[in-house]
N, C-alpha and C. Protein backbone atom coordinates (compact mmCIF):
# COMPACT_ATOMS: atom_id res chain seq x y z
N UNK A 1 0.81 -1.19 0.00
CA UNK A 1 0.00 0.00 0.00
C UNK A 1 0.85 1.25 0.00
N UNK A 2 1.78 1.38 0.80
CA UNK A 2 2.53 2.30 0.88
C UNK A 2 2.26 3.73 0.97
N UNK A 3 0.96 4.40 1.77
CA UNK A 3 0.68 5.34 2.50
C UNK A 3 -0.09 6.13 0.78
N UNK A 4 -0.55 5.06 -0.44
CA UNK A 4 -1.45 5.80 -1.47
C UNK A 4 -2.90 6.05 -0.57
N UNK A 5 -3.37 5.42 -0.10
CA UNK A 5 -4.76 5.29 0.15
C UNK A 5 -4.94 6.28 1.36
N UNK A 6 -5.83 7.23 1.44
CA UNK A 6 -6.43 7.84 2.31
C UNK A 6 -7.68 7.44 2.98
N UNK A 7 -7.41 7.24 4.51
CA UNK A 7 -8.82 7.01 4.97
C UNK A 7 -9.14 8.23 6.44
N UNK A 8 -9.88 7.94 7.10
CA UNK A 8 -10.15 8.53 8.30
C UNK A 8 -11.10 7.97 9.19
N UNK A 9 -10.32 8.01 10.10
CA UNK A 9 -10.72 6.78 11.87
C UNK A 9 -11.58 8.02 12.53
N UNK A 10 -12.54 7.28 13.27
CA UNK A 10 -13.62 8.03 14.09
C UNK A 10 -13.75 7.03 15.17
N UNK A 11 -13.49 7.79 16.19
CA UNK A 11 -14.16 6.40 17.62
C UNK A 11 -15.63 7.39 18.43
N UNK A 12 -16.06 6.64 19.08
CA UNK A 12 -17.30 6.93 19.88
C UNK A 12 -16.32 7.09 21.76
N UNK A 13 -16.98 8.55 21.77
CA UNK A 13 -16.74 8.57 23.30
C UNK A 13 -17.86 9.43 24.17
N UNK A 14 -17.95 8.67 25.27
CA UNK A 14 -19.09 9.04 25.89
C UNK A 14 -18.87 10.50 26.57
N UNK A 15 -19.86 11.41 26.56
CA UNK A 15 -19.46 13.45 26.58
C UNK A 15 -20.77 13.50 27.83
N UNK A 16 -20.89 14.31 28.53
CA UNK A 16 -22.10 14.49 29.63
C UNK A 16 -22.39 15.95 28.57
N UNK A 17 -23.85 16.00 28.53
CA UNK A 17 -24.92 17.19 27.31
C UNK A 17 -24.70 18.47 28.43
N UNK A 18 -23.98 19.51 28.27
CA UNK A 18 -24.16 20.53 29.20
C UNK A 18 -25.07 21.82 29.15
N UNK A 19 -25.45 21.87 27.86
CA UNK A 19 -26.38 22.73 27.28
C UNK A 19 -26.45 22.20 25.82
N UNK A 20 -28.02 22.53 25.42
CA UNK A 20 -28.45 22.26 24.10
C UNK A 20 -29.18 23.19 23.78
N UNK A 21 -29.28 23.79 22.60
CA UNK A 21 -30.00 24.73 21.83
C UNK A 21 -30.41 24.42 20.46
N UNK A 22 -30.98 24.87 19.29
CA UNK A 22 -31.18 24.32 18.16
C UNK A 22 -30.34 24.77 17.35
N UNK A 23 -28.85 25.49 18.11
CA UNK A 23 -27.89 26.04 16.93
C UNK A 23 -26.62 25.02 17.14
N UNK A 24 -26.98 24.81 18.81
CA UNK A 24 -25.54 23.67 18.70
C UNK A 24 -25.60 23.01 20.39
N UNK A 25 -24.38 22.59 20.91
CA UNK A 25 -24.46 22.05 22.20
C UNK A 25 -22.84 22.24 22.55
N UNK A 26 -22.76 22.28 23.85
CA UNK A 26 -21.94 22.43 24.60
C UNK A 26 -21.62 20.74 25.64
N UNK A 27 -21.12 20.26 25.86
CA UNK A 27 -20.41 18.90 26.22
C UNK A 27 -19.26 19.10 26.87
N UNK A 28 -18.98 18.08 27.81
CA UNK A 28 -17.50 17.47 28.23
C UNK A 28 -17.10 16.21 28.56
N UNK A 29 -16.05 16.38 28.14
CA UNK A 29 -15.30 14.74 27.74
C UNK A 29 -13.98 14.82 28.15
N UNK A 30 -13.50 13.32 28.19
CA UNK A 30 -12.18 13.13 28.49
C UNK A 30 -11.07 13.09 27.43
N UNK A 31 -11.79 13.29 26.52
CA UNK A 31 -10.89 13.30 24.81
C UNK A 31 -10.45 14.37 24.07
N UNK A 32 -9.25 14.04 23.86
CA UNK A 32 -9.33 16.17 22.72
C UNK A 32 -9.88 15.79 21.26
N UNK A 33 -10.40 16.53 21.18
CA UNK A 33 -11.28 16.50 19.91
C UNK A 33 -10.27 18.14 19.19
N UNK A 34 -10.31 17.86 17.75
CA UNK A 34 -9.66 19.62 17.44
C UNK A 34 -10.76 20.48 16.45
N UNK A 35 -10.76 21.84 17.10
CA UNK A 35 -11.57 22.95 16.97
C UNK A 35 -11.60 22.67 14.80
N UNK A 36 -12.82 22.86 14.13
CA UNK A 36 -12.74 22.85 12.75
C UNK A 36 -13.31 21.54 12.03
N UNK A 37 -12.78 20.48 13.10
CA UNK A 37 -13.60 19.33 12.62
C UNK A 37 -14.60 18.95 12.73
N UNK A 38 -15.41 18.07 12.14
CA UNK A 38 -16.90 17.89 12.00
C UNK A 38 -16.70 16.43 12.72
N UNK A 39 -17.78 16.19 13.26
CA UNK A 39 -18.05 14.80 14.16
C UNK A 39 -19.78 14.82 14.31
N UNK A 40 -20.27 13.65 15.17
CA UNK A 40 -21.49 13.13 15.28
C UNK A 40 -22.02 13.00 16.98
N UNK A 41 -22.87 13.84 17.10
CA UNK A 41 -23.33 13.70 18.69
C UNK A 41 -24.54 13.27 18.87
N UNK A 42 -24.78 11.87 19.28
CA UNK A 42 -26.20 10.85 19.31
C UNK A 42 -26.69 11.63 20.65
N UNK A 43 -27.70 11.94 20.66
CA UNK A 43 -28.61 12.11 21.55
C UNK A 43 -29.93 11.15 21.74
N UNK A 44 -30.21 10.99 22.90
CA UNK A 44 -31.37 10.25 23.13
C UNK A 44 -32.76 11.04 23.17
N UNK A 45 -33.37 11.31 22.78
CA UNK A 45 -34.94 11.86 22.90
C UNK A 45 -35.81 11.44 22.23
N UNK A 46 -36.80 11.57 23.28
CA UNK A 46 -38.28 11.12 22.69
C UNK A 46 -38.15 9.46 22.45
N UNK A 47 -37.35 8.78 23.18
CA UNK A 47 -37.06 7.11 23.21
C UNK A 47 -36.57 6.79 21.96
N UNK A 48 -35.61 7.10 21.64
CA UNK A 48 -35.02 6.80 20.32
C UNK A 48 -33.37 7.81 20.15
N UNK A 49 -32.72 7.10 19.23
CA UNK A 49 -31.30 7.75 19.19
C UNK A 49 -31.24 9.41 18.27
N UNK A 50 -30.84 10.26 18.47
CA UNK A 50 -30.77 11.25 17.22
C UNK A 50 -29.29 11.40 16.57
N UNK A 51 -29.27 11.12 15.49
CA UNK A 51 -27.59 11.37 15.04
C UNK A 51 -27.61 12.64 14.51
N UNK A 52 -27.11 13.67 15.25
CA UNK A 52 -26.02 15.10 15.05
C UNK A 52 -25.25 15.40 14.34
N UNK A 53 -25.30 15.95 13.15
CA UNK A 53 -23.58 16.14 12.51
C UNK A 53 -23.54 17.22 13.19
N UNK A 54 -22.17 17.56 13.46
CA UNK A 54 -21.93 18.86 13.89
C UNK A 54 -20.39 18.79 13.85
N UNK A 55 -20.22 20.56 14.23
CA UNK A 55 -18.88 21.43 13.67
C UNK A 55 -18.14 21.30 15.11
N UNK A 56 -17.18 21.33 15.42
CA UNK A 56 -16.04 21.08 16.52
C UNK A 56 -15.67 22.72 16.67
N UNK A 57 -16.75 23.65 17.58
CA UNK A 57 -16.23 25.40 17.00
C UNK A 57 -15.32 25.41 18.09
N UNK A 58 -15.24 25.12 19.35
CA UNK A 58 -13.93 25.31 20.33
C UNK A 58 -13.85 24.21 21.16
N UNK A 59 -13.08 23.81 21.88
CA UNK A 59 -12.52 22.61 22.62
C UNK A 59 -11.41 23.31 23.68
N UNK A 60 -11.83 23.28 25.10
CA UNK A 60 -10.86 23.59 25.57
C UNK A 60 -10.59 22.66 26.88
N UNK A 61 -9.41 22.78 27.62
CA UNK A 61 -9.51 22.19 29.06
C UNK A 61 -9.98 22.73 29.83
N UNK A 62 -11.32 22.13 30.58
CA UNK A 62 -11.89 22.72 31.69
C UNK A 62 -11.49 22.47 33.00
N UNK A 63 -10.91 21.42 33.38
CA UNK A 63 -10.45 20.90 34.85
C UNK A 63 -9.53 19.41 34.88
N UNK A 64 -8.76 19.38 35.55
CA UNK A 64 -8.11 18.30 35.64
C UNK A 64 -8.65 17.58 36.85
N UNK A 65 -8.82 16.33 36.66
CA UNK A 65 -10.32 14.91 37.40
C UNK A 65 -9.69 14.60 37.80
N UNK A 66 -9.02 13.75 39.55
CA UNK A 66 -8.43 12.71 39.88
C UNK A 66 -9.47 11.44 40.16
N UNK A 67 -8.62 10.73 39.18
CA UNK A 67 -9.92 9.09 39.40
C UNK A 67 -9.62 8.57 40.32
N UNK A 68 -10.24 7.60 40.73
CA UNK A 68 -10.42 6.62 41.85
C UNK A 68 -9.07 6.14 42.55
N UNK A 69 -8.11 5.52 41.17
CA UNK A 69 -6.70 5.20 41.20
C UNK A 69 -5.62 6.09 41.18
N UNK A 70 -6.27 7.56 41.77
CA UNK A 70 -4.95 8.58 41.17
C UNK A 70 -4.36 8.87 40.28
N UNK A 71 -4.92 8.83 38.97
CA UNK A 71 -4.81 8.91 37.76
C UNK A 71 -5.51 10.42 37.74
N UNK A 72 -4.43 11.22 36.99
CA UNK A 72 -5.03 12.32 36.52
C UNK A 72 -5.56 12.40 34.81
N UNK A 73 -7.00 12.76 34.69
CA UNK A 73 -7.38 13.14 33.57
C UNK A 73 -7.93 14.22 33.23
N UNK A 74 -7.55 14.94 32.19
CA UNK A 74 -8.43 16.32 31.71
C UNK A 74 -9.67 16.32 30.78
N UNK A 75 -10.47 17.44 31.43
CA UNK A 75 -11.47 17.00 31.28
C UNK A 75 -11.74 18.41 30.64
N UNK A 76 -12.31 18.16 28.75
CA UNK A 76 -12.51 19.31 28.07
C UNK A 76 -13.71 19.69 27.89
N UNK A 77 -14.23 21.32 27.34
CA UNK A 77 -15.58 21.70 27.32
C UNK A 77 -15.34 21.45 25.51
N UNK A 78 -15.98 21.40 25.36
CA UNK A 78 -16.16 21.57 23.86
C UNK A 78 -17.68 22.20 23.59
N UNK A 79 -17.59 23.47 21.96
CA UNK A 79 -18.77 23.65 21.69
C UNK A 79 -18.82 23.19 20.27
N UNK A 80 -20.48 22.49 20.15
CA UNK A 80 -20.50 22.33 19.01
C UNK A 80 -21.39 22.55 18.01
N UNK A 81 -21.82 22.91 16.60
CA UNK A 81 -22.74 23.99 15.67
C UNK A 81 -23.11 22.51 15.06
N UNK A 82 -24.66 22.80 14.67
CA UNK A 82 -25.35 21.68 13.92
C UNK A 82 -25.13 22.16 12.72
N UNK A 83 -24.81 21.17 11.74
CA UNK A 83 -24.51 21.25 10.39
C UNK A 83 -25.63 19.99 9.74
N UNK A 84 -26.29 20.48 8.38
CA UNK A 84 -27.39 19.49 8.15
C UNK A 84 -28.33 19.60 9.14
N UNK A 85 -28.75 20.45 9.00
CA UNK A 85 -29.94 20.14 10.33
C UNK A 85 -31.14 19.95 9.20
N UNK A 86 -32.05 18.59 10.18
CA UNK A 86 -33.58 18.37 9.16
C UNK A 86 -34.35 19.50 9.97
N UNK A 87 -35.67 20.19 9.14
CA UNK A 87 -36.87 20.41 9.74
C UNK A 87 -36.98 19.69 11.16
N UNK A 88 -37.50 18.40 11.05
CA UNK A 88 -38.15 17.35 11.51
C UNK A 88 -36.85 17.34 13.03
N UNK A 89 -35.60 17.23 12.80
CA UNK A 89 -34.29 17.25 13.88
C UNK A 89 -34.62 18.66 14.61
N UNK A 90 -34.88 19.84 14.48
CA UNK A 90 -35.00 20.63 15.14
C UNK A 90 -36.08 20.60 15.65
N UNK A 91 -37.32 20.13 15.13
CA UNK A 91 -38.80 20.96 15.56
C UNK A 91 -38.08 19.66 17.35
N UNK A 92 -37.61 18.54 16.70
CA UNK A 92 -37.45 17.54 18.21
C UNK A 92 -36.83 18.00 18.88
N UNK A 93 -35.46 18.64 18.90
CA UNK A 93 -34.69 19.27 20.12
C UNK A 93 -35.74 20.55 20.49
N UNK A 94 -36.46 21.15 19.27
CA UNK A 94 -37.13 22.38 19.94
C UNK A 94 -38.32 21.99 21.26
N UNK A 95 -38.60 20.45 20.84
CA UNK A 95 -39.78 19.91 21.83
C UNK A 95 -39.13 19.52 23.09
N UNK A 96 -37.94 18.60 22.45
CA UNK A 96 -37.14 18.27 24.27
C UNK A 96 -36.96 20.16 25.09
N UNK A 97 -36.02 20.78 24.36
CA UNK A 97 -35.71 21.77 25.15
C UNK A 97 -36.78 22.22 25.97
N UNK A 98 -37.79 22.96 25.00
CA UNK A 98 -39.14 23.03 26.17
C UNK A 98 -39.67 22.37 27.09
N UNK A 99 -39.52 20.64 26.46
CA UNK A 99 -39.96 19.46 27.93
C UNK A 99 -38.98 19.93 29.03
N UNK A 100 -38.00 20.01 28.84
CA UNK A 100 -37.11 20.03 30.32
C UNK A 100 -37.32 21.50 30.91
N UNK A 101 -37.52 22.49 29.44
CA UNK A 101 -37.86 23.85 30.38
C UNK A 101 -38.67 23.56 31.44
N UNK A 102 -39.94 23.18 30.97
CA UNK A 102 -41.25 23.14 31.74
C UNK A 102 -41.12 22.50 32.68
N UNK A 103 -40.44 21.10 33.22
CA UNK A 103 -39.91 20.71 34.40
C UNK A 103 -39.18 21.18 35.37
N UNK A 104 -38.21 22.53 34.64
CA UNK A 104 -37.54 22.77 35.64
C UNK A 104 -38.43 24.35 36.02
N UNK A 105 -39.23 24.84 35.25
CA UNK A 105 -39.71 25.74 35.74
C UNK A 105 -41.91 25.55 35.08
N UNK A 106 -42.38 25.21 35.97
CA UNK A 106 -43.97 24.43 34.99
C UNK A 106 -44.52 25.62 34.72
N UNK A 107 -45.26 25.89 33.58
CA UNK A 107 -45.98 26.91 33.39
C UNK A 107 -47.32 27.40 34.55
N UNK A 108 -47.40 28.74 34.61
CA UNK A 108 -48.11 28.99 35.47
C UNK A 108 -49.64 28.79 34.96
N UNK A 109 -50.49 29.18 35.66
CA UNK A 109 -52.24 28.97 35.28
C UNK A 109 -52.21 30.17 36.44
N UNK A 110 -53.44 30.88 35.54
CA UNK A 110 -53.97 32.07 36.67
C UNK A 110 -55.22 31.25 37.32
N UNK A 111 -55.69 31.25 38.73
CA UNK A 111 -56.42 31.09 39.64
C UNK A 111 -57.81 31.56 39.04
């Protein structure tokens, strides 16, 4: 082969959702990811998976974690911009976002 063929490796790593909006999301992970690249963020809503393309707009280190074993790991924020977005993909994050609004604050009713 001798380095003709071009490919590109992608792994799956698990990120905690720190904010979501219908322009993009904010995450952190134990992985550096670099600012420019495009990647895939599955979300769960409405009982089913959603696959995300999205843009890699900043990545930084937010805190260094000591694990269980004394192992130090850094732990990055990353933000990220939906690229391809369907109709149908937004009107759903537009429905989750409001579900969790309304839980964390329920709409009022006048008396």
């Amino acid at each position: 082969m001798g380095g003709r063929a071009k490919g590109r490796v992608t792994a799956v790593y698990e990120a905690s959702l720190l904010d979501l909006s219908l322009g993009g999301a904010l995450i952190e992970h134990a992985h550096i990811v670099r600012p420019g690249t495009t990647s895939h963020l599955i979300l769960r809503m409405e009982g089913r998976d959603v696959n995300l393309r999205c843009r890699i707009i900043r990545s930084m280190v937010h805190r260094v974690q000591v694990e269980s074993d004394g192992e130090q790991v850094l732990v990055y924020q990353t933000g990220l911009e939906f690229v391809d977005r369907s109709d149908a993909t937004m009107q759903m994050i537009g429905d989750y976002i409001m579900s969790t609004t309304e839980a964390i604050d329920p709409p009022r009713t006048a008396p």
